[in-house]
N, C-alpha and C. Protein backbone atom coordinates (compact mmCIF):
# COMPACT_ATOMS: atom_id res chain seq x y z
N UNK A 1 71.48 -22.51 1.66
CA UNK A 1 71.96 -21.44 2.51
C UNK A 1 71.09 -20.21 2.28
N UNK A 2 70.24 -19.98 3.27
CA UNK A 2 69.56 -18.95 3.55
C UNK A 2 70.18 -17.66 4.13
N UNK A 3 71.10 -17.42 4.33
CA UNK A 3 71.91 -15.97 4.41
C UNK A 3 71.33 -15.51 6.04
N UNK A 4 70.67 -16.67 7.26
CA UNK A 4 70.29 -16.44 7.91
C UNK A 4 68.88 -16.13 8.36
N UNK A 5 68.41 -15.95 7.41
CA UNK A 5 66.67 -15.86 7.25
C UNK A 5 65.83 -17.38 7.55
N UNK A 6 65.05 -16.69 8.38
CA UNK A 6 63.75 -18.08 8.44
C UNK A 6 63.33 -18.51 6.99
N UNK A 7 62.66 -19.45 7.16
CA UNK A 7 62.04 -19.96 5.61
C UNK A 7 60.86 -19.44 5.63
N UNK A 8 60.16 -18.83 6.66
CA UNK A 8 58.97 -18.48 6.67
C UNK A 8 58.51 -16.88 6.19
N UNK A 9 60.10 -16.14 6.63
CA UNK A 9 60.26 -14.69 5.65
C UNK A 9 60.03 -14.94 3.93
N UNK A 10 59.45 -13.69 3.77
CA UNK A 10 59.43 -13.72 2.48
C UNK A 10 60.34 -12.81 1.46
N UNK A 11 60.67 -12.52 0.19
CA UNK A 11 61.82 -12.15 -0.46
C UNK A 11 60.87 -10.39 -0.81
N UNK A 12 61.94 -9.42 -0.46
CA UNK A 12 61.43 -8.49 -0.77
C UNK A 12 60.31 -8.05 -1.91
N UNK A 13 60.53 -8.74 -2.88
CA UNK A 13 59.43 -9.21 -4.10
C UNK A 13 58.20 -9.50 -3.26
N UNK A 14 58.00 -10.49 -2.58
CA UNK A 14 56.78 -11.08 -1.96
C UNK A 14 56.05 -10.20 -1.22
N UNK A 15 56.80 -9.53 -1.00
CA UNK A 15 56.45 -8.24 0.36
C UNK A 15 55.33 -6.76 -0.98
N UNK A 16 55.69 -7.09 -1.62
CA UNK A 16 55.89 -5.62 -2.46
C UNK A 16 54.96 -6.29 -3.52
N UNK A 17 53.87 -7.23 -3.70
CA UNK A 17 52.97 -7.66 -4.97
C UNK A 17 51.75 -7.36 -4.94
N UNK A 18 51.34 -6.52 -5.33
CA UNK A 18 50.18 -5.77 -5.71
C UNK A 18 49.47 -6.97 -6.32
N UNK A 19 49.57 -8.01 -6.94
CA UNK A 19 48.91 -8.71 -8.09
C UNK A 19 49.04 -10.54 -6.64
N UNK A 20 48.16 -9.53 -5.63
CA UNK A 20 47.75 -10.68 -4.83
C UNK A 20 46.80 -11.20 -5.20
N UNK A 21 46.24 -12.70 -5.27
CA UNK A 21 45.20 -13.36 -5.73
C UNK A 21 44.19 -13.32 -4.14
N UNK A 22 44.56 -12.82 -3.12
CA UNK A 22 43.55 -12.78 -1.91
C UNK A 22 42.97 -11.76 -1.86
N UNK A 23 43.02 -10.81 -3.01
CA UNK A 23 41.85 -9.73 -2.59
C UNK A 23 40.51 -10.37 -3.75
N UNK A 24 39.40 -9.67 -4.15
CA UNK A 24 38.26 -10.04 -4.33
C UNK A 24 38.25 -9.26 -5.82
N UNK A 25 38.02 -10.10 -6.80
CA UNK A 25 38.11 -9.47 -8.12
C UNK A 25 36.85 -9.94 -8.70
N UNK A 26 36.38 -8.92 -9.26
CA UNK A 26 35.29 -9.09 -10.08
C UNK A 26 35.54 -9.69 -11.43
N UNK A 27 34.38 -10.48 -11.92
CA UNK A 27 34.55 -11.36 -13.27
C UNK A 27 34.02 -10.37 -14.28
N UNK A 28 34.88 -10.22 -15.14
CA UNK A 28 34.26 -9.49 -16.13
C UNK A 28 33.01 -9.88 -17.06
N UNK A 29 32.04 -9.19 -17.73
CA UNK A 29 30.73 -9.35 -17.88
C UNK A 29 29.79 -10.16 -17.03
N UNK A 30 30.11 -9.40 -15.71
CA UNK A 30 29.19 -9.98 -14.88
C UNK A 30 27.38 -9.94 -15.05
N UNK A 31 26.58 -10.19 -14.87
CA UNK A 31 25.11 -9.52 -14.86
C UNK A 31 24.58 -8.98 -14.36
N UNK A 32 24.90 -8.58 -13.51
CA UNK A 32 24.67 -7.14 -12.50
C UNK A 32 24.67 -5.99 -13.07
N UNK A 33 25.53 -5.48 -13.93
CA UNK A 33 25.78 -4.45 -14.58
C UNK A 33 26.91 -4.56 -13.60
N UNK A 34 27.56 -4.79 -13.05
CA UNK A 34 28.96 -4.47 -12.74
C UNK A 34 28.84 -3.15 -11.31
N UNK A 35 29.95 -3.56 -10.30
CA UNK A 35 30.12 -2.03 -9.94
C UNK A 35 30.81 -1.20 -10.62
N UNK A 36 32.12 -1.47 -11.32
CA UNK A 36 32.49 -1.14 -12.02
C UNK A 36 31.73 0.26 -13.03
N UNK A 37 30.45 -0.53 -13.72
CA UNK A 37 29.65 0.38 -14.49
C UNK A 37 29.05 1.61 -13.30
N UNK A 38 28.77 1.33 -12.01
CA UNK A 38 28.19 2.11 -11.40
C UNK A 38 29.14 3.34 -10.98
N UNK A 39 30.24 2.54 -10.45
CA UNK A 39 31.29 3.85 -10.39
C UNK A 39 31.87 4.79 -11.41
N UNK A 40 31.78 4.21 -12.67
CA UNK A 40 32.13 4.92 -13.74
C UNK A 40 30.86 5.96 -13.70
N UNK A 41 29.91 5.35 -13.98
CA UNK A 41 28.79 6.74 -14.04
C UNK A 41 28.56 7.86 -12.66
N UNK A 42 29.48 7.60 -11.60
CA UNK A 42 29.06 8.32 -10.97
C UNK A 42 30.27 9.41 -10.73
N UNK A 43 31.16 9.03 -11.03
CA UNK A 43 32.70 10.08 -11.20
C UNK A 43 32.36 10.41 -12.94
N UNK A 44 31.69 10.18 -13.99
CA UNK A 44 30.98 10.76 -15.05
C UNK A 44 30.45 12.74 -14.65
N UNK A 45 29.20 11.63 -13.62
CA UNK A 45 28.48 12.79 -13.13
C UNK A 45 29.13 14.13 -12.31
N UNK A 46 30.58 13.18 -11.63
CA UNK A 46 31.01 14.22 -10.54
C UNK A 46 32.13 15.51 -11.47
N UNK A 47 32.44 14.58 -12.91
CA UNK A 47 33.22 15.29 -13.55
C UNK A 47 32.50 16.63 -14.30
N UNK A 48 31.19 15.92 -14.41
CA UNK A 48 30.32 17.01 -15.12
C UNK A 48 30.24 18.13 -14.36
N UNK A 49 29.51 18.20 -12.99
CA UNK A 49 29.85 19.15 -11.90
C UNK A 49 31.12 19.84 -11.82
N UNK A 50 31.82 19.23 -11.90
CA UNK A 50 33.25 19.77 -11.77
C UNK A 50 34.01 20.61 -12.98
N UNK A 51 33.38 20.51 -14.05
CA UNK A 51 33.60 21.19 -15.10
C UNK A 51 32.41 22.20 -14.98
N UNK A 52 31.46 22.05 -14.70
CA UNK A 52 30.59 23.38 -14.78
C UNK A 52 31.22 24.38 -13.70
N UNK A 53 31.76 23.87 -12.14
CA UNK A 53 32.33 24.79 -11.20
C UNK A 53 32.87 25.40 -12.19
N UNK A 54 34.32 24.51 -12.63
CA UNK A 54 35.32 24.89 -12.84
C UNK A 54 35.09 26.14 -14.17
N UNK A 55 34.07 25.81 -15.24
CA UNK A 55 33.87 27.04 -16.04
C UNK A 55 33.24 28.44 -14.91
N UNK A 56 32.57 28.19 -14.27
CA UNK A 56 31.98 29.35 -13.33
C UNK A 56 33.38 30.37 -12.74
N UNK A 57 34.01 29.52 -12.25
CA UNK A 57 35.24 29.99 -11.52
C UNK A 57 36.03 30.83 -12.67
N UNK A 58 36.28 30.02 -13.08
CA UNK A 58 37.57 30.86 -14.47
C UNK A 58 36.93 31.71 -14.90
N UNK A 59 35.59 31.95 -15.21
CA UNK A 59 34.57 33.51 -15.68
C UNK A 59 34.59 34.34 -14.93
N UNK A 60 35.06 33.96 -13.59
CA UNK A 60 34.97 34.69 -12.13
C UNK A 60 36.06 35.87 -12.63
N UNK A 61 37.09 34.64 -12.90
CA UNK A 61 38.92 35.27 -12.51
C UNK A 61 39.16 36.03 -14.26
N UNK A 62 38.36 35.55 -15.17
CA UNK A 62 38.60 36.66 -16.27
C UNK A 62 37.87 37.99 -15.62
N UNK A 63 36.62 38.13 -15.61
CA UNK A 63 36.11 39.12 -15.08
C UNK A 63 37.03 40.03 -14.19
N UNK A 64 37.23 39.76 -13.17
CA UNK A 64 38.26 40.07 -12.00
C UNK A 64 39.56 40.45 -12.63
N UNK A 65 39.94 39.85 -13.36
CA UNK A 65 41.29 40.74 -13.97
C UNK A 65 41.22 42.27 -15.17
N UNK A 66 39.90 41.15 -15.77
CA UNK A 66 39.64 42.46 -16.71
C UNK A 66 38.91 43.61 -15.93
N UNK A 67 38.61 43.43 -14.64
CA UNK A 67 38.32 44.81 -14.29
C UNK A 67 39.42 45.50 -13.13
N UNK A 68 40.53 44.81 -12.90
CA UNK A 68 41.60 45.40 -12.46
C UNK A 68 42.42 45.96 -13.44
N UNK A 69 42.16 45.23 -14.88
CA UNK A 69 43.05 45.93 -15.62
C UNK A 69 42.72 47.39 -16.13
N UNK A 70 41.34 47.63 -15.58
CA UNK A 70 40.65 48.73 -16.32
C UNK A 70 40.83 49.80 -15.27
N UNK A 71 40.58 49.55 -13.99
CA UNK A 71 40.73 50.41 -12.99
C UNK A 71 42.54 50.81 -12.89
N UNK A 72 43.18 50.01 -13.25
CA UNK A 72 44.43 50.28 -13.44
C UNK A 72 45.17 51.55 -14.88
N UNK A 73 43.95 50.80 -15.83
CA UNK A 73 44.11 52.32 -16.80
C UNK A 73 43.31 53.29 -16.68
N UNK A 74 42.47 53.23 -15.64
CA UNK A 74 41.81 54.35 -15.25
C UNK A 74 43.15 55.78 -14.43
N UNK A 75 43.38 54.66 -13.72
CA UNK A 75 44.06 55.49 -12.84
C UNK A 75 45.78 56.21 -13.51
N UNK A 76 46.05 55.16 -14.29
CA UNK A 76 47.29 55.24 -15.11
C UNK A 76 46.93 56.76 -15.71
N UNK A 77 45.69 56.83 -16.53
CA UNK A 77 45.16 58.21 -17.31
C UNK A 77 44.91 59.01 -16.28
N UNK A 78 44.24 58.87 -15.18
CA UNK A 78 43.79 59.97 -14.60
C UNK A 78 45.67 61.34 -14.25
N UNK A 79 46.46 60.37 -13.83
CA UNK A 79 47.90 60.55 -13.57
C UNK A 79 48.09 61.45 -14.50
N UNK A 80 48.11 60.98 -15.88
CA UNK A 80 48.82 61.51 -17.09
C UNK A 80 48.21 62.78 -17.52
N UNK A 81 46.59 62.64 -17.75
CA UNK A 81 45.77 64.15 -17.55
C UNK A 81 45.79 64.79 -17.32
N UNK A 82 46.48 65.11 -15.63
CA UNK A 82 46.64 65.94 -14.86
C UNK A 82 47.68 66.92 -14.93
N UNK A 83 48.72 66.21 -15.62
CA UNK A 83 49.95 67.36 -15.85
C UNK A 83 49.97 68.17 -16.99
């Protein structure tokens, strides 16, 4: 007793398996060097870039605060001077 279902449906499980044997898997220690190895070195490289932005940027935004904070005690003193 199939609860009404074809036999040809499959069980929510079946629907939902990532760990299909029809997609295309590479053998490990292949002799190619692998794509594997190629993609690793190239998100390597993209991380390297991405950490140099990313230090550029944050030197940006210290800079930028430390000179709002200064123009801010500029002006804080100029206030206080005056009276």
């Amino acid at each position: 007793m199939n609860g009404g279902k074809a036999n040809h449906e499959g069980s929510w499980a079946d629907q939902w398996d990532y760990n299909n044997s029809s997609y295309p898997v590479e053998p490990k220690g292949s002799s190619d060097g692998g794509t594997a190895a190629k993609y690793k070195q190239k998100v390597g490289e993209g991380l390297v870039k991405t950490k140099a932005v990313a230090s550029v940027g944050a030197k940006k935004v210290k800079e930028g605060a430390s000179a709002g904070f200064h123009w801010i005690k500029e002006k804080c003193q100029k206030v206080t001077q005056k009276r």
